[in-house]
C-alpha atoms as a PDB file:
ATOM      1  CA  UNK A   1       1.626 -22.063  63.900  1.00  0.00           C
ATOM      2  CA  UNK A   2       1.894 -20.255  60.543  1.00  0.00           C
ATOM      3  CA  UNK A   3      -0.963 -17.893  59.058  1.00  0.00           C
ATOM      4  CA  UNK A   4      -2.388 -20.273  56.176  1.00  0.00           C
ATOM      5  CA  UNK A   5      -3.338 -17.313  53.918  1.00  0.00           C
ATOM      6  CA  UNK A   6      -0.335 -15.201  54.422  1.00  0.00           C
ATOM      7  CA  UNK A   7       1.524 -18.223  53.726  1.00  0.00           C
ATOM      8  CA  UNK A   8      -0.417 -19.031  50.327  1.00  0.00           C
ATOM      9  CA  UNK A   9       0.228 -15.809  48.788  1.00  0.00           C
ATOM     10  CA  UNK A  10       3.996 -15.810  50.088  1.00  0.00           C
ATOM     11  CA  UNK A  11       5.080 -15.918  46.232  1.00  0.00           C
ATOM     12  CA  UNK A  12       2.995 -12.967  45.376  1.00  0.00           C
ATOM     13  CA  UNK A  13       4.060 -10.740  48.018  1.00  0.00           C
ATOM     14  CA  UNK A  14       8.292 -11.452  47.164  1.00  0.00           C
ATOM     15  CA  UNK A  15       6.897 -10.579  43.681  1.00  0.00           C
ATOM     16  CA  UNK A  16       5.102  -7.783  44.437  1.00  0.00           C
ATOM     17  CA  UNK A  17       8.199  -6.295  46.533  1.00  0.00           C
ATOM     18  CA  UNK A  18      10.828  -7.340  43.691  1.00  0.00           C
ATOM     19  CA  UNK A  19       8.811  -4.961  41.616  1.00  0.00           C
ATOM     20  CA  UNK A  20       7.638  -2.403  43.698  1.00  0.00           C
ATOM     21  CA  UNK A  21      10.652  -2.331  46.312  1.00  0.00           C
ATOM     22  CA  UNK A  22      12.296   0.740  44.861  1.00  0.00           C
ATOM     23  CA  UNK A  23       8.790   2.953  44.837  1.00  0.00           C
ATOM     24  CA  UNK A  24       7.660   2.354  48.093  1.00  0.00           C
ATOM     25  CA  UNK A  25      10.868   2.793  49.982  1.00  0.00           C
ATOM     26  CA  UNK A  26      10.836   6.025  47.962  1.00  0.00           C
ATOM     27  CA  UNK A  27       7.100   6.830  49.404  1.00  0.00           C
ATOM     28  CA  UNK A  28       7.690   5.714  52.885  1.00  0.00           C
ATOM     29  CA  UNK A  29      11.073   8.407  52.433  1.00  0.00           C
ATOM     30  CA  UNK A  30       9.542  11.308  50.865  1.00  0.00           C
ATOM     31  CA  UNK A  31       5.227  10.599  52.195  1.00  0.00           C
ATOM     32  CA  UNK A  32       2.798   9.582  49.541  1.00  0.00           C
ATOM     33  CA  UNK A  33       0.659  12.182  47.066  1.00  0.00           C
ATOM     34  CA  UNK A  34      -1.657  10.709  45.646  1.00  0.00           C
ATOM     35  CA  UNK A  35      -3.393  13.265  43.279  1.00  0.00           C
ATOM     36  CA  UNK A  36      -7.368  11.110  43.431  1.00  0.00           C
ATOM     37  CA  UNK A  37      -9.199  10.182  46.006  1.00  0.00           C
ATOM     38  CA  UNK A  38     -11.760   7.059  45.002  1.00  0.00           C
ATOM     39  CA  UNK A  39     -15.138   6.331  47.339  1.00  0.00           C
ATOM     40  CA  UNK A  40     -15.771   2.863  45.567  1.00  0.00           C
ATOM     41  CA  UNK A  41     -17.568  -0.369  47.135  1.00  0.00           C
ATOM     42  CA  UNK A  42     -15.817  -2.984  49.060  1.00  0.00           C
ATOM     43  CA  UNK A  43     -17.391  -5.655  46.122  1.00  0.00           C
ATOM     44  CA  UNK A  44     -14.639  -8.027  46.281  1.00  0.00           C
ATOM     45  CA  UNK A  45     -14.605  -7.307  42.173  1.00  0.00           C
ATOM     46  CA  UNK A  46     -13.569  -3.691  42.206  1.00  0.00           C
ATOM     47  CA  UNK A  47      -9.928  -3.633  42.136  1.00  0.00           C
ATOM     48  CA  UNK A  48      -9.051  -0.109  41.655  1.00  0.00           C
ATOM     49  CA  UNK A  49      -5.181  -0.943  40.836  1.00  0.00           C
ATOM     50  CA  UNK A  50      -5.946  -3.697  38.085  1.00  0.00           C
ATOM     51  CA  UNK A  51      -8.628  -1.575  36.697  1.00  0.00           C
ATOM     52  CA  UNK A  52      -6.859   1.583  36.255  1.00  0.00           C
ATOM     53  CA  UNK A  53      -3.334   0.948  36.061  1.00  0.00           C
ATOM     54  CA  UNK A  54      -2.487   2.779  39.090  1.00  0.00           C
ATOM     55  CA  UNK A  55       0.672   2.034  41.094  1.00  0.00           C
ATOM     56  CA  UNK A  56       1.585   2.411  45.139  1.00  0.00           C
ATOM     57  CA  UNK A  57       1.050   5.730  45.832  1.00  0.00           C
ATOM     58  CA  UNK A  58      -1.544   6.874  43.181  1.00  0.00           C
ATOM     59  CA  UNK A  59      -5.061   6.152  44.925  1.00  0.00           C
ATOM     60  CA  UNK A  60      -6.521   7.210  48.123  1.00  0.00           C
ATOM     61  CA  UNK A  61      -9.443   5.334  48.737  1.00  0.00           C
ATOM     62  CA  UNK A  62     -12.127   4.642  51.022  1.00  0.00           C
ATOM     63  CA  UNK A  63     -14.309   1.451  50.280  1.00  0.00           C
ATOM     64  CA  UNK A  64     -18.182   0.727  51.666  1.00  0.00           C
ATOM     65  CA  UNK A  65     -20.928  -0.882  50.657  1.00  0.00           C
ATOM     66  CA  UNK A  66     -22.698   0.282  47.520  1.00  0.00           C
ATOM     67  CA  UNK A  67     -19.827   3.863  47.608  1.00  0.00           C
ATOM     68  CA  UNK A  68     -21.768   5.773  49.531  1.00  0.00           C
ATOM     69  CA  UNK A  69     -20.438   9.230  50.445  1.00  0.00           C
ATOM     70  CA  UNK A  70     -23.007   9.894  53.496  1.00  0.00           C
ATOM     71  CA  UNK A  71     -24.291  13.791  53.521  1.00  0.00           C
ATOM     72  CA  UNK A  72     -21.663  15.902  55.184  1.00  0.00           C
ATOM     73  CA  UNK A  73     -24.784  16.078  58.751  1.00  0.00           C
ATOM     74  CA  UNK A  74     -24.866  12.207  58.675  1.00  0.00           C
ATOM     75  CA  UNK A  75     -21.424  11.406  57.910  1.00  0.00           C
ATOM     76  CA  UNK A  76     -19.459   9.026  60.733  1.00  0.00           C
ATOM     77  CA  UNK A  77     -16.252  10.164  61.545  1.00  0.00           C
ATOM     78  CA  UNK A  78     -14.209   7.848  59.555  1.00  0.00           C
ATOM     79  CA  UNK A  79     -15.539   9.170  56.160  1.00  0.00           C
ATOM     80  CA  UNK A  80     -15.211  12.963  57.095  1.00  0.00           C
ATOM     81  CA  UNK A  81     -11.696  12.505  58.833  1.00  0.00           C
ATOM     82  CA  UNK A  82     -10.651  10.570  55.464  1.00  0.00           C
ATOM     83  CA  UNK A  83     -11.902  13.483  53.109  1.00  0.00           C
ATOM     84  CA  UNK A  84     -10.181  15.995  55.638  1.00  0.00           C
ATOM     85  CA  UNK A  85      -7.125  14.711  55.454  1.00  0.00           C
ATOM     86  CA  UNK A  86      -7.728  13.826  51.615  1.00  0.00           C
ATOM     87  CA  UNK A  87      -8.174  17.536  50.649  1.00  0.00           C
ATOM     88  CA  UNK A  88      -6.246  19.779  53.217  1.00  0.00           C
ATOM     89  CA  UNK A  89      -3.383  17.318  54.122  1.00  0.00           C
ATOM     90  CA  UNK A  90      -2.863  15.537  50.508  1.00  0.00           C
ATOM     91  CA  UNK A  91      -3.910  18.045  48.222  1.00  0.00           C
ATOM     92  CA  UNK A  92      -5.975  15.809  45.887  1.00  0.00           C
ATOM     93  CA  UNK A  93      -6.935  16.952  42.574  1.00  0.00           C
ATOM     94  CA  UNK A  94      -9.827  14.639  41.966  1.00  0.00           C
ATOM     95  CA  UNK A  95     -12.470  13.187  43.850  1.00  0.00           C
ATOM     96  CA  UNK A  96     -14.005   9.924  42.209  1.00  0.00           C
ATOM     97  CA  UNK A  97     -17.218   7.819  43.167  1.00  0.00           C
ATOM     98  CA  UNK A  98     -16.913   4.463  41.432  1.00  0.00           C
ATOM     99  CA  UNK A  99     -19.742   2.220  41.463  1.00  0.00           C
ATOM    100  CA  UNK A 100     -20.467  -0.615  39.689  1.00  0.00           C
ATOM    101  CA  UNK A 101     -23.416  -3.108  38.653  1.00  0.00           C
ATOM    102  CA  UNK A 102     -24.195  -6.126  39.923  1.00  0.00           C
ATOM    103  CA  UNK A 103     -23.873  -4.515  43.256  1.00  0.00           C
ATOM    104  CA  UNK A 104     -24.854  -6.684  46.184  1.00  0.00           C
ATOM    105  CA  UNK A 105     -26.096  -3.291  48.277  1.00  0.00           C
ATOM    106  CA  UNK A 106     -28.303  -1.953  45.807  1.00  0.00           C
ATOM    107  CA  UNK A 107     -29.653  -5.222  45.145  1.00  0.00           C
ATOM    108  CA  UNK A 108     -30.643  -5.692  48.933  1.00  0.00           C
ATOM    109  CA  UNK A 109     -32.818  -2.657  48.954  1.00  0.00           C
ATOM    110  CA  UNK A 110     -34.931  -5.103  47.445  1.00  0.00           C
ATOM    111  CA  UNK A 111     -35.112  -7.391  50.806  1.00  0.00           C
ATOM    112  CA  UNK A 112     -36.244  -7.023  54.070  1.00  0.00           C
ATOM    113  CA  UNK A 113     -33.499  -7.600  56.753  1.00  0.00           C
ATOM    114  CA  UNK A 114     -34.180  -8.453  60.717  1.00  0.00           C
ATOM    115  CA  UNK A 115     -33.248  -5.226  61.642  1.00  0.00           C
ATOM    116  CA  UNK A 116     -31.809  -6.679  65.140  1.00  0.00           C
ATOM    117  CA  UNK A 117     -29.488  -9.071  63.286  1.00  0.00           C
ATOM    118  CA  UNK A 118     -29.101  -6.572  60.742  1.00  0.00           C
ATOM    119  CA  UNK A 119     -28.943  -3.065  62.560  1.00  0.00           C
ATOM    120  CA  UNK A 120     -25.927  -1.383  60.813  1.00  0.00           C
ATOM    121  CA  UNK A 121     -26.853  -2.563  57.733  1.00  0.00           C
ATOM    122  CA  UNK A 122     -30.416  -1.382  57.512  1.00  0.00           C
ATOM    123  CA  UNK A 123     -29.768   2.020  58.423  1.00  0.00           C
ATOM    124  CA  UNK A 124     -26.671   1.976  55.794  1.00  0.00           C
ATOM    125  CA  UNK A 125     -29.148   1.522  53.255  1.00  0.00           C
ATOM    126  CA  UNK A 126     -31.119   4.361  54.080  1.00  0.00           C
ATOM    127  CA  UNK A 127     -28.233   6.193  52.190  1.00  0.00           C
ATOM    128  CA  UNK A 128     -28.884   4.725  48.861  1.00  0.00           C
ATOM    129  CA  UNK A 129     -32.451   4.098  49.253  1.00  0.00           C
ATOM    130  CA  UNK A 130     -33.387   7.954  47.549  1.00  0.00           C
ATOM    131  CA  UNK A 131     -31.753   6.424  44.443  1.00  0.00           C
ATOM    132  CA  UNK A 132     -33.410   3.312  43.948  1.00  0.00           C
ATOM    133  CA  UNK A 133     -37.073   5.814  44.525  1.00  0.00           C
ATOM    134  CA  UNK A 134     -36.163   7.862  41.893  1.00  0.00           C
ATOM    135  CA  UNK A 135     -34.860   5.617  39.661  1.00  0.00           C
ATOM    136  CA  UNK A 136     -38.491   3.801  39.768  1.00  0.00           C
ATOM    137  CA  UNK A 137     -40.658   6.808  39.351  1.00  0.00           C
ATOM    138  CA  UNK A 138     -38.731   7.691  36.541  1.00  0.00           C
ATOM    139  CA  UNK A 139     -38.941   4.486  35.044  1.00  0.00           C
ATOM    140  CA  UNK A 140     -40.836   1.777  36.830  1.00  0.00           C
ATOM    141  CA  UNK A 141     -41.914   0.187  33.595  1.00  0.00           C
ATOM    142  CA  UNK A 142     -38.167  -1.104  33.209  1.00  0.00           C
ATOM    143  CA  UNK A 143     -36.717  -4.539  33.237  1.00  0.00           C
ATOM    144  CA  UNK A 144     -35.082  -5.617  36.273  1.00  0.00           C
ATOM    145  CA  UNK A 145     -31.900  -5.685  35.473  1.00  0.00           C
ATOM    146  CA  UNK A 146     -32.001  -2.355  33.512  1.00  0.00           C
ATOM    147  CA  UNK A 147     -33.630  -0.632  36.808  1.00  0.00           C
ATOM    148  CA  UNK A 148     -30.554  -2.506  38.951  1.00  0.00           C
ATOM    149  CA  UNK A 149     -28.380  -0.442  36.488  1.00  0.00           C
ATOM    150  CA  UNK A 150     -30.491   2.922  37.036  1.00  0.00           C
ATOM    151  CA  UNK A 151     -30.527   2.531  40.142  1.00  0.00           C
ATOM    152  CA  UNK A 152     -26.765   2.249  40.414  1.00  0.00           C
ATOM    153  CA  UNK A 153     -26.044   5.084  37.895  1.00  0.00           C
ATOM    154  CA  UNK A 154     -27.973   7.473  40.437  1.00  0.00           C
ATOM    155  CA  UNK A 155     -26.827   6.451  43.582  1.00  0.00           C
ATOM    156  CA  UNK A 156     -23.320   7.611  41.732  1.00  0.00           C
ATOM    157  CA  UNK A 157     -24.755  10.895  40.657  1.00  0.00           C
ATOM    158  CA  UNK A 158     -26.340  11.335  44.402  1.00  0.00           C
ATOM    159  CA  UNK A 159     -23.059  10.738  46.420  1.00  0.00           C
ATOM    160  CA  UNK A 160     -21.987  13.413  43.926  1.00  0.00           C
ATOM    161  CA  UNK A 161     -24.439  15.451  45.437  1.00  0.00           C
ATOM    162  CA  UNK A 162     -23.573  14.210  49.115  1.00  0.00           C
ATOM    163  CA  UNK A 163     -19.885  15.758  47.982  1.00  0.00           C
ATOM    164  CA  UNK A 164     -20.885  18.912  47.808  1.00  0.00           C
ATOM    165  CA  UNK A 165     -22.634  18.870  51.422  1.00  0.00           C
ATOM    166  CA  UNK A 166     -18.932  19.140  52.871  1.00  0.00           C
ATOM    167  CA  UNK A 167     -17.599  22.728  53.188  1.00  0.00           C
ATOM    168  CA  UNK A 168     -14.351  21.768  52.826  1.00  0.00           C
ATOM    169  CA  UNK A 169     -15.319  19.897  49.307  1.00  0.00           C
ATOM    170  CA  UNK A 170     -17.141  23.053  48.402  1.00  0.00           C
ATOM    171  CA  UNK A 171     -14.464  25.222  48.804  1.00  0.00           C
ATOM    172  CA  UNK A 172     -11.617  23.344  46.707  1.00  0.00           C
ATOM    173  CA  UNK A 173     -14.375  23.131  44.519  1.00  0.00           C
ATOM    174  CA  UNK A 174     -14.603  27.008  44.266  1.00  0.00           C
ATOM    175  CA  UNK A 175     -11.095  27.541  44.111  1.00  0.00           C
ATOM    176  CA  UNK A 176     -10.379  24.862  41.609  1.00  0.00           C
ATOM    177  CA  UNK A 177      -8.330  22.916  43.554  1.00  0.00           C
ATOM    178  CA  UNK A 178     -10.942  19.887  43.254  1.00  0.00           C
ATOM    179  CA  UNK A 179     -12.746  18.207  40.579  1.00  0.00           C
ATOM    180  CA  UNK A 180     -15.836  15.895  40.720  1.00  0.00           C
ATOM    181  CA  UNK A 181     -16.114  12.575  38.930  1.00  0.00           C
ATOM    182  CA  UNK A 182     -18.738  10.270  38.769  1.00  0.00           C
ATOM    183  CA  UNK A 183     -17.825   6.608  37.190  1.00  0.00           C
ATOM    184  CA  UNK A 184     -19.589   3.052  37.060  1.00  0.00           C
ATOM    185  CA  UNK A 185     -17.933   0.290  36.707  1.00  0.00           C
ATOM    186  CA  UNK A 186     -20.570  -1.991  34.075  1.00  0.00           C
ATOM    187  CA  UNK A 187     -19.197  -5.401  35.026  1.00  0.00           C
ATOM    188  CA  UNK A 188     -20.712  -7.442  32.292  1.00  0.00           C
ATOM    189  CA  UNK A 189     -19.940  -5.098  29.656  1.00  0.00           C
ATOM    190  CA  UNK A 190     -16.601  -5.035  31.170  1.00  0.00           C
ATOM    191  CA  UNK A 191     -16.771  -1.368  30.875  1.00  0.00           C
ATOM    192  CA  UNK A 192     -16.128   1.725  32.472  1.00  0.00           C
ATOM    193  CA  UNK A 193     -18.536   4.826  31.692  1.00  0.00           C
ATOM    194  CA  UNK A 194     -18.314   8.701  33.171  1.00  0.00           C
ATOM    195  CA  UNK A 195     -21.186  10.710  34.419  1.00  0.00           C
ATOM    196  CA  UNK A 196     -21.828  14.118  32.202  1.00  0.00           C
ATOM    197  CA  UNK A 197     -23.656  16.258  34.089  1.00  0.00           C
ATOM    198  CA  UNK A 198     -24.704  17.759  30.925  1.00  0.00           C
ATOM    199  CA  UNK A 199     -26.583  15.120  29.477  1.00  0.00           C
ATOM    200  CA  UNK A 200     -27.396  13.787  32.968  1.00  0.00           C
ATOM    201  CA  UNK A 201     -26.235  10.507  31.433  1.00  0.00           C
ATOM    202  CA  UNK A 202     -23.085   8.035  32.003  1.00  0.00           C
ATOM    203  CA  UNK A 203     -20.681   8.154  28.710  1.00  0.00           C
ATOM    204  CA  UNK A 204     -18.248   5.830  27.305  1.00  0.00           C
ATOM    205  CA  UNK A 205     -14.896   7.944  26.920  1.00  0.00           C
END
C-alpha cells in the first residue's frame, strides 16, 4: 500500500533534493543557525519560504492560528520551550510576528462556537480577542473589511507586546542581541507592510 500524497509530490521532493542536497547535508553536518525566528499563522497561504526567499536553514518558525504569541503567564509549553531554545540555544537576531488578512481566526471572533465541540478553540481566541475590542472602540464606524484589517494589524502589534512578557525576550532585548518586528502579510494587495512603532502604523518598505 503506497502513501497517495507522498506519492503525488514524488517529483517535487527529487527536485527539491537535486537542488537543495548540498545545503542540507551541510546543515545536518555543521547544525542549523537560523538568524529569525517567525510566529506566523498556520493559514495554508502563508508560505514563509516563497514569500521571503529564504532557503533550508534560514527560518525558525512556529505556526498557530491567527500568530499568537500567548503572554509569557499563559503560554503552553510548546511556545515557551520553542522561544527558549530560539534565543539561548540558536542565537536569533530577530524575532518576527507575521500576520496576515483574510485570516480565518480573527474572522471567527465574530461567531459563536459550541464550546464542548469547540473547547481548545474558544479559549485560543481569548488571546486575540483584546485586539478585535480595541480595534472597534477605536473605530467602530468602519467597514467590515477595513475593521478585519484593524483588527489584524493589532493583534500583530499585541503579540509584540506578549514578546516582551518573556524574561528571556526582555533581556536579549536589553543587551541587543534581539530585535522586534511586527509584519502583515495584506493578501489582496499582495503586499507585505512593517509595524513602526513610531507612527503606531504598518508601512510599506
Amino acid at each position: 500500500m503506497t502513501d497517495k500524497i507522498l506519492k503525488r509530490t514524488a517529483v517535487f521532493h527529487r527536485d527539491f533534493f537535486e537542488t537543495q542536497g548540498k545545503l542540507l547535508a551541510q546543515l545536518v553536518e555543521q547544525g542549523q543557525s537560523p538568524k529569525i525566528m517567525l510566529v506566523t499563522c498556520s493559514d495554508s497561504r502563508i508560505l514563509p519560504g516563497k514569500l521571503f526567499g529564504t532557503k533550508p536553514g534560514d527560518l525558525f518558525v512556529i505556526r498557530n492560528i491567527s500568530n499568537v504569541l500567548p503572554p509569557y503567564i499563559q503560554a503552553e509549553i510548546g511556545t515557551v520551550s520553542a522561544l527558549e531554545y530560539a534565543i539561548h540555544e540558536l542565537n536569533v537576531a530577530h524575532l518576527v510576528i507575521l500576520g496576515h488578512t483574510d485570516c480565518g481566526g480573527i474572522r471567527s471572533l465574530d461567531r459563536l462556537f459550541e464550546i464542548n465541540q469547540y473547547p481548545a478553540l474558544s479559549r485560543w481566541l481569548e488571546f486575540i480577542r483584546p485586539a478585535r475590542r480595541e480595534a472597534v472602540y477605536r473605530h467602530s464606524d468602519m467597514s467590515s473589511e477595513s475593521l478585519h484589517q484593524l483588527i489584524v494589524e493589532r493583534n500583530v502589534v499585541m503579540q509584540l507586546q506578549n514578546a516582551m512578557s518573556y524574561p528571556f525576550v526582555r533581556e536579549a532585548l536589553e543587551a541587543n542581541r534581539l530585535e522586534l518586528h511586527g509584519w502583515v502579510f495584506y493578501l489582496a494587495q499582495q503586499e507585505v507592510r512593517y509595524y513602526d512603532p513610531e507612527t503606531d502604523a504598518f508601512l510599506t518598505q
